[in-house]
Protein backbone atom coordinates (compact mmCIF):
# COMPACT_ATOMS: atom_id res chain seq x y z
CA UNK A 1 -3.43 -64.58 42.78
CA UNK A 2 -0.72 -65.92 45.08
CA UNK A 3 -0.32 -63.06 48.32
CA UNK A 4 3.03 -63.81 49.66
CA UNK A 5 2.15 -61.17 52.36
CA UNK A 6 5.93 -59.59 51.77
CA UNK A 7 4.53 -56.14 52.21
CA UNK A 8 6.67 -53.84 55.17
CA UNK A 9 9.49 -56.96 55.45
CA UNK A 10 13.60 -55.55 54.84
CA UNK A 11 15.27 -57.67 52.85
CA UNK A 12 19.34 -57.74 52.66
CA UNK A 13 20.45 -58.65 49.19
CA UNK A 14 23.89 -59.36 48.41
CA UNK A 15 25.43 -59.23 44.40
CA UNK A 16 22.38 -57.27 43.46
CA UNK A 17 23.68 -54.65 40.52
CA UNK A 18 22.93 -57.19 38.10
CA UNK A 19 21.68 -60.26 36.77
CA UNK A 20 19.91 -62.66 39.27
CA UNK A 21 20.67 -60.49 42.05
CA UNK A 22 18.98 -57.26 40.22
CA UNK A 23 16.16 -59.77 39.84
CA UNK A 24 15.47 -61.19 43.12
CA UNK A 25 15.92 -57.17 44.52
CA UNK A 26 13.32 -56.70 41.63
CA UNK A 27 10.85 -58.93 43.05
CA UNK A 28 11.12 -58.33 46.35
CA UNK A 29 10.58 -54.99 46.08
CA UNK A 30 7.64 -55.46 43.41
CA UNK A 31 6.22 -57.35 46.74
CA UNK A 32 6.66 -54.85 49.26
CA UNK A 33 9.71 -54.88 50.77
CA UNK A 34 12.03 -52.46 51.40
CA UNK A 35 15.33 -53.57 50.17
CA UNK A 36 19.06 -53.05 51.42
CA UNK A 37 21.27 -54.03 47.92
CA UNK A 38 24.93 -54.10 48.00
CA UNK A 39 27.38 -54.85 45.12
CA UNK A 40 31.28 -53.81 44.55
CA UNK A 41 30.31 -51.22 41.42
CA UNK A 42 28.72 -48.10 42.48
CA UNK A 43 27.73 -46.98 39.68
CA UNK A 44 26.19 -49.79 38.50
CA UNK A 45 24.68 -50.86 41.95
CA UNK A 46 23.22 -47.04 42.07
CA UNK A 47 22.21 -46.72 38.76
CA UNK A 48 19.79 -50.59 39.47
CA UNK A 49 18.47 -49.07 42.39
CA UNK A 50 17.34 -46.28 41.27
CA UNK A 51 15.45 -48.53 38.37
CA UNK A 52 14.01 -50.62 40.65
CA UNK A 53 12.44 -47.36 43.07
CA UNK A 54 11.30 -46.14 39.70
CA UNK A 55 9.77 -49.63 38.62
CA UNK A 56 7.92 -50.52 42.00
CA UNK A 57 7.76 -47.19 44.06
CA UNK A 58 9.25 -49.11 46.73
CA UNK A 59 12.04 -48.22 49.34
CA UNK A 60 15.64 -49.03 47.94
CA UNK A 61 18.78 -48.42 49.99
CA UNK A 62 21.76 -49.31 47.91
CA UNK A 63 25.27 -49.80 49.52
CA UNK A 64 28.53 -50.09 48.32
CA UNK A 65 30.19 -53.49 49.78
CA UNK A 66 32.61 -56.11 49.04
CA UNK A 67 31.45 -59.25 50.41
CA UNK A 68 34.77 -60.57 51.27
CA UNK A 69 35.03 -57.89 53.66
CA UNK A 70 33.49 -58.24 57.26
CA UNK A 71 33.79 -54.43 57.20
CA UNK A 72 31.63 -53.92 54.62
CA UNK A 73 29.19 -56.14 55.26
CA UNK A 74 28.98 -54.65 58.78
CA UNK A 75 28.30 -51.40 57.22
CA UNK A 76 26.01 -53.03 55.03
CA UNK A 77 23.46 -54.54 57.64
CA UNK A 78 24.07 -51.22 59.94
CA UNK A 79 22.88 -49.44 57.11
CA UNK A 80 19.88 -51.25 56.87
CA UNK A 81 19.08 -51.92 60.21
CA UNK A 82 19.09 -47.72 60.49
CA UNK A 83 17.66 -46.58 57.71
CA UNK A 84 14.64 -49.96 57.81
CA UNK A 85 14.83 -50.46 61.64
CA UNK A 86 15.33 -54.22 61.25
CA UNK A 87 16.14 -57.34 58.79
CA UNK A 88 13.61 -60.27 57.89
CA UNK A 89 14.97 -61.42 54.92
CA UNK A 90 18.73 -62.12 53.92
CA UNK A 91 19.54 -63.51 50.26
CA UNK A 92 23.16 -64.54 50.03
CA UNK A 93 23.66 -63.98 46.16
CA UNK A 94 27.14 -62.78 45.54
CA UNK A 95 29.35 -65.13 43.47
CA UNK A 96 30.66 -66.22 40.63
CA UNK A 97 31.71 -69.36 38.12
CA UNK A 98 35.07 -70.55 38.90
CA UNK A 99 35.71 -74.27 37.70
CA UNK A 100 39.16 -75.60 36.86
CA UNK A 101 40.90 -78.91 37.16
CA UNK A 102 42.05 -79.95 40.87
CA UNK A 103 46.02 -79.68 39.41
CA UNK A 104 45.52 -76.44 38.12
CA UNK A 105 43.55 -74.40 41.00
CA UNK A 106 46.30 -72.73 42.86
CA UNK A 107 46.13 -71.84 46.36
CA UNK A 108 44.86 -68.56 46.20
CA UNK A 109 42.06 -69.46 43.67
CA UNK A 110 40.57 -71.97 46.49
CA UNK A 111 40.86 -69.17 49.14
CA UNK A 112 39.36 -66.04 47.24
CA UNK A 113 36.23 -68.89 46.07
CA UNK A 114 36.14 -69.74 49.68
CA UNK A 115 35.99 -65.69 50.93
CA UNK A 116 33.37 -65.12 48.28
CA UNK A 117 30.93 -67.59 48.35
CA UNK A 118 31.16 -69.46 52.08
CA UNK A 119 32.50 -67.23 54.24
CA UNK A 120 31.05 -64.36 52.73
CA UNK A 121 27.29 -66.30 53.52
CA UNK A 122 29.02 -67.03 56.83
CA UNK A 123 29.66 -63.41 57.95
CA UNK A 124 26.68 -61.76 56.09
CA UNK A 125 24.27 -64.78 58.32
CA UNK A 126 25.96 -64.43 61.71
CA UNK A 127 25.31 -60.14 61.45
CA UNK A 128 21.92 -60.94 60.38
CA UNK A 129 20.38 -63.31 62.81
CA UNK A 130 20.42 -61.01 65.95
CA UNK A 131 18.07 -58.48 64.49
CA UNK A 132 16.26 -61.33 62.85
CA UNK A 133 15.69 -62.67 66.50
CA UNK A 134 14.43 -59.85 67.61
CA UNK A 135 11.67 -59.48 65.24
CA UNK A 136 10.27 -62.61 66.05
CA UNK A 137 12.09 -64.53 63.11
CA UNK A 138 12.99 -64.15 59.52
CA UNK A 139 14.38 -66.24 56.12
CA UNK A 140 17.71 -66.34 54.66
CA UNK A 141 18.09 -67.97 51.07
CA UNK A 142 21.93 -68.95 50.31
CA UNK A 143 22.57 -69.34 46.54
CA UNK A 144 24.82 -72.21 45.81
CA UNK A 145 24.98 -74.79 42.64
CA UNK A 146 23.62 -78.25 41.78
CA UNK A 147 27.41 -78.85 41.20
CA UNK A 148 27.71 -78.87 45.26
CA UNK A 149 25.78 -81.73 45.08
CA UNK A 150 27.63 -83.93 42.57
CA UNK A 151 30.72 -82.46 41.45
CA UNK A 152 32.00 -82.67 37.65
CA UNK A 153 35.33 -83.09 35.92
CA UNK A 154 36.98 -79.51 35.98
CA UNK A 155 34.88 -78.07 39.08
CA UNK A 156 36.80 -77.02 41.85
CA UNK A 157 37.38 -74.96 43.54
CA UNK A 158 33.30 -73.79 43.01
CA UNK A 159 31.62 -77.64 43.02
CA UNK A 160 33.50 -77.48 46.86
CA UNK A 161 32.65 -74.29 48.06
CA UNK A 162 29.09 -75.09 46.89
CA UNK A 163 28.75 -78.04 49.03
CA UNK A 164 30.17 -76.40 51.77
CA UNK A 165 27.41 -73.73 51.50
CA UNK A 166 24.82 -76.23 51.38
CA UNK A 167 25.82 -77.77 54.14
CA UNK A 168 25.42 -74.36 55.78
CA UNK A 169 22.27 -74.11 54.83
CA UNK A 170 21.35 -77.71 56.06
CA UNK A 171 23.05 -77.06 59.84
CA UNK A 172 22.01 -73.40 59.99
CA UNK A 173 18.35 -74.38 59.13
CA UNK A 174 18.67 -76.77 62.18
CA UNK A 175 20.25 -74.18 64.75
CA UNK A 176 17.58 -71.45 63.84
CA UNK A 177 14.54 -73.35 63.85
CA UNK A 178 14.15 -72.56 67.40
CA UNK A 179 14.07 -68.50 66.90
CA UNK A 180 11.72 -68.90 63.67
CA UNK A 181 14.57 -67.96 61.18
CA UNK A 182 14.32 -70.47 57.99
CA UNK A 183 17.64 -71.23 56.38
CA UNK A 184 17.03 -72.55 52.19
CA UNK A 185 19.32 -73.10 49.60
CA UNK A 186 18.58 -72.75 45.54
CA UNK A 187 21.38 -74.54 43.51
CA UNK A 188 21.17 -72.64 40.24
CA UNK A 189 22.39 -72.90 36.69
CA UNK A 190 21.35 -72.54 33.48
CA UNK A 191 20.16 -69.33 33.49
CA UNK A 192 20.16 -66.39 31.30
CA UNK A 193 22.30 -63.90 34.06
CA UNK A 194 25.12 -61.45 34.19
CA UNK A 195 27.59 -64.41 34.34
CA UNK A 196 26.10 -66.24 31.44
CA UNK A 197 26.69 -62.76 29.64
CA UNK A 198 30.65 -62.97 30.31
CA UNK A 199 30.98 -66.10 29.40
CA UNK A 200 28.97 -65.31 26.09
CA UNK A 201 31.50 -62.54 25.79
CA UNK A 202 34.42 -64.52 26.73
CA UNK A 203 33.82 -67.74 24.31
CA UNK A 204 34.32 -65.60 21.46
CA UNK A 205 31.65 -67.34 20.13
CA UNK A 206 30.05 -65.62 16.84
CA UNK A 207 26.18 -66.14 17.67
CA UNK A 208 24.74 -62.77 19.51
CA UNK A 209 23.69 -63.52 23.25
CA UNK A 210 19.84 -64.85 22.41
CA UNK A 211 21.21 -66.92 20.24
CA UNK A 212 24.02 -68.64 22.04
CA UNK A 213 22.06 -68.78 25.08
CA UNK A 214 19.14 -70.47 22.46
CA UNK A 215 22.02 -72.97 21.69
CA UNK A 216 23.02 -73.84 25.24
CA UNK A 217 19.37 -74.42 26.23
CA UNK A 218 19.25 -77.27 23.87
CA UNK A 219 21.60 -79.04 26.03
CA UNK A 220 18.50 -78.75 28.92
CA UNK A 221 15.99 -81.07 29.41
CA UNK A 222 13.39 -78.65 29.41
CA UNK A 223 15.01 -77.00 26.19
CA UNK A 224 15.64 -74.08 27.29
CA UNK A 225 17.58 -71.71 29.86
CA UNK A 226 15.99 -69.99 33.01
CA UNK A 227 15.71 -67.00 33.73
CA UNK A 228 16.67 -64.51 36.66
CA UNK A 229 12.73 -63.14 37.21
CA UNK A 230 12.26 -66.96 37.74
CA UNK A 231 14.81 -67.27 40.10
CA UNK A 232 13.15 -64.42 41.88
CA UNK A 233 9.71 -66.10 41.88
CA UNK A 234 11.13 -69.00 43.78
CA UNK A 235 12.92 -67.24 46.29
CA UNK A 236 9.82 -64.65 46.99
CA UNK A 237 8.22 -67.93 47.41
CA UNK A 238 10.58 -69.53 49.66
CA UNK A 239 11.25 -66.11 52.22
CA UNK A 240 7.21 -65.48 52.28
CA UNK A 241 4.78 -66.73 54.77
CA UNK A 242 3.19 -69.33 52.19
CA UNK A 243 7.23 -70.76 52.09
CA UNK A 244 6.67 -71.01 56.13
CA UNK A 245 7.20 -74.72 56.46
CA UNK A 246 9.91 -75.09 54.17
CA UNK A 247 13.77 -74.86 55.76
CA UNK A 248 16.66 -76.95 55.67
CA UNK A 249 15.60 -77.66 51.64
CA UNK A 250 18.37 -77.39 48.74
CA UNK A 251 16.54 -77.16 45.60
CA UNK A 252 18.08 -77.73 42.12
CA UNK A 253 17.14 -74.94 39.98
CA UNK A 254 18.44 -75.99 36.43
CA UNK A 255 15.92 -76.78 33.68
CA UNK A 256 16.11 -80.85 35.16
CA UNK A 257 19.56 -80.94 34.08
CA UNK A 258 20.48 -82.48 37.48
CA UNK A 259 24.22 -83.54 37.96
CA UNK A 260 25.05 -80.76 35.74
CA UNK A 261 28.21 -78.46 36.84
């Protein structure tokens, strides 16, 4: 067996009432940690929390928190910095698909994709890092999309923001080798989450969810979609001790699918 030696470590996620978020919380908590989740929907944010205490036995502090706020995510790491006494891990999660053509993306759509996914991994990273320095280092994963890497027809403003945030990841990882703190980014898609659920919902499409997502997965080289526990391996992998050479990396997490958007 694999010890990733996560035991006693706080861990910040962000977007974590659901989906992959719910699953990396999941994991990290199955491994030890104590975990700070926020998410916009208390009830839903409360009601995983209190699943994944009663799953693992492991301490859970969920907060209420808008991402796009600086206020909120203040409150956030306050929270966990009192009620934990510190922060080793951050996992910049929150987002969502928004691809259209460059003529049709309106002003506001590039600025609220912006708020959520770059500046939101910006603000959340820059409140983290002091307590991670004084604990002698830490990890921060930011999730972005192979699509940052080599944008698609009918992308932006996402395949941008995306590349933005991996360049983040790349500089970041450079600035904070120094104090310890590791800086990774997983570019995900393909996989059986939250989002892939609205989208089910929204296509109208008459297959139920298994199904549909049974069709998409054909479209994958490996046959198949991913799913958010395995997205949760990775990252457990990546923030833990046996991950402690890796920073700086941006690794496509998509079934070998590769350019996809």
């Amino acid at each position: 067996m694999l010890e990733l030696n996560l035991s006693g470590k706080v861990a910040l996620v962000t977007g974590a009432s659901e989906g992959i978020g719910r699953g990396i919380a999941l994991k990290l908590a199955g491994e030890g940690c104590r975990v700070a989740m926020c998410a916009r929907r208390q009830d839903v944010l409360a009601s995983a929390a209190e699943a994944i205490r009663s799953e693992t036995g492991a301490e859970v502090l969920s907060v209420r928190a808008d991402v796009t706020q600086t206020s909120d995510l203040e409150r956030l790491v306050n929270a966990a910095v009192s009620e934990f006494g510190g922060i080793d891990i951050l996992v910049n999660n929150a987002g969502r698909s928004e691809g259209h053509h460059f003529e049709d993306a309106t002003e506001p759509v590039w600025q609220g994709d912006f708020d959520l996914k770059f500046w939101a991994a910006v603000r959340g990273s820059m409140l983290a890092v002091p307590h991670m320095k004084a604990r002698g280092g830490g990890s921060i994963v930011n999730i972005t999309h192979p699509g940052g890497k080599a944008p698609g027809p009918g992308s932006v403003p996402t395949s941008v923001s995306r590349a933005a945030g991996i360049a983040l990841t790349k500089a970041m990882s450079k600035d904070l080798a120094q104090h310890l703190i590791r800086v990774n980014t997983v570019c995900l898609t393909n996989i059986r989450s939250a989002q892939a659920q609205r989208a089910w919902t929204a296509s109208g499409s008459d297959l139920d969810f298994d199904a549909w997502c049974e069709e998409l997965g054909k479209d994958v080289p490996l046959g198949r979609m991913g799913e958010p526990g395995e997205v949760a391996d990775l990252i457990a992998f990546l923030v833990s001790e046996r991950g402690a050479f890796i920073t700086g990396a941006a690794i496509n997490f998509d079934g070998g699918s590769g350019e996809t958007v």
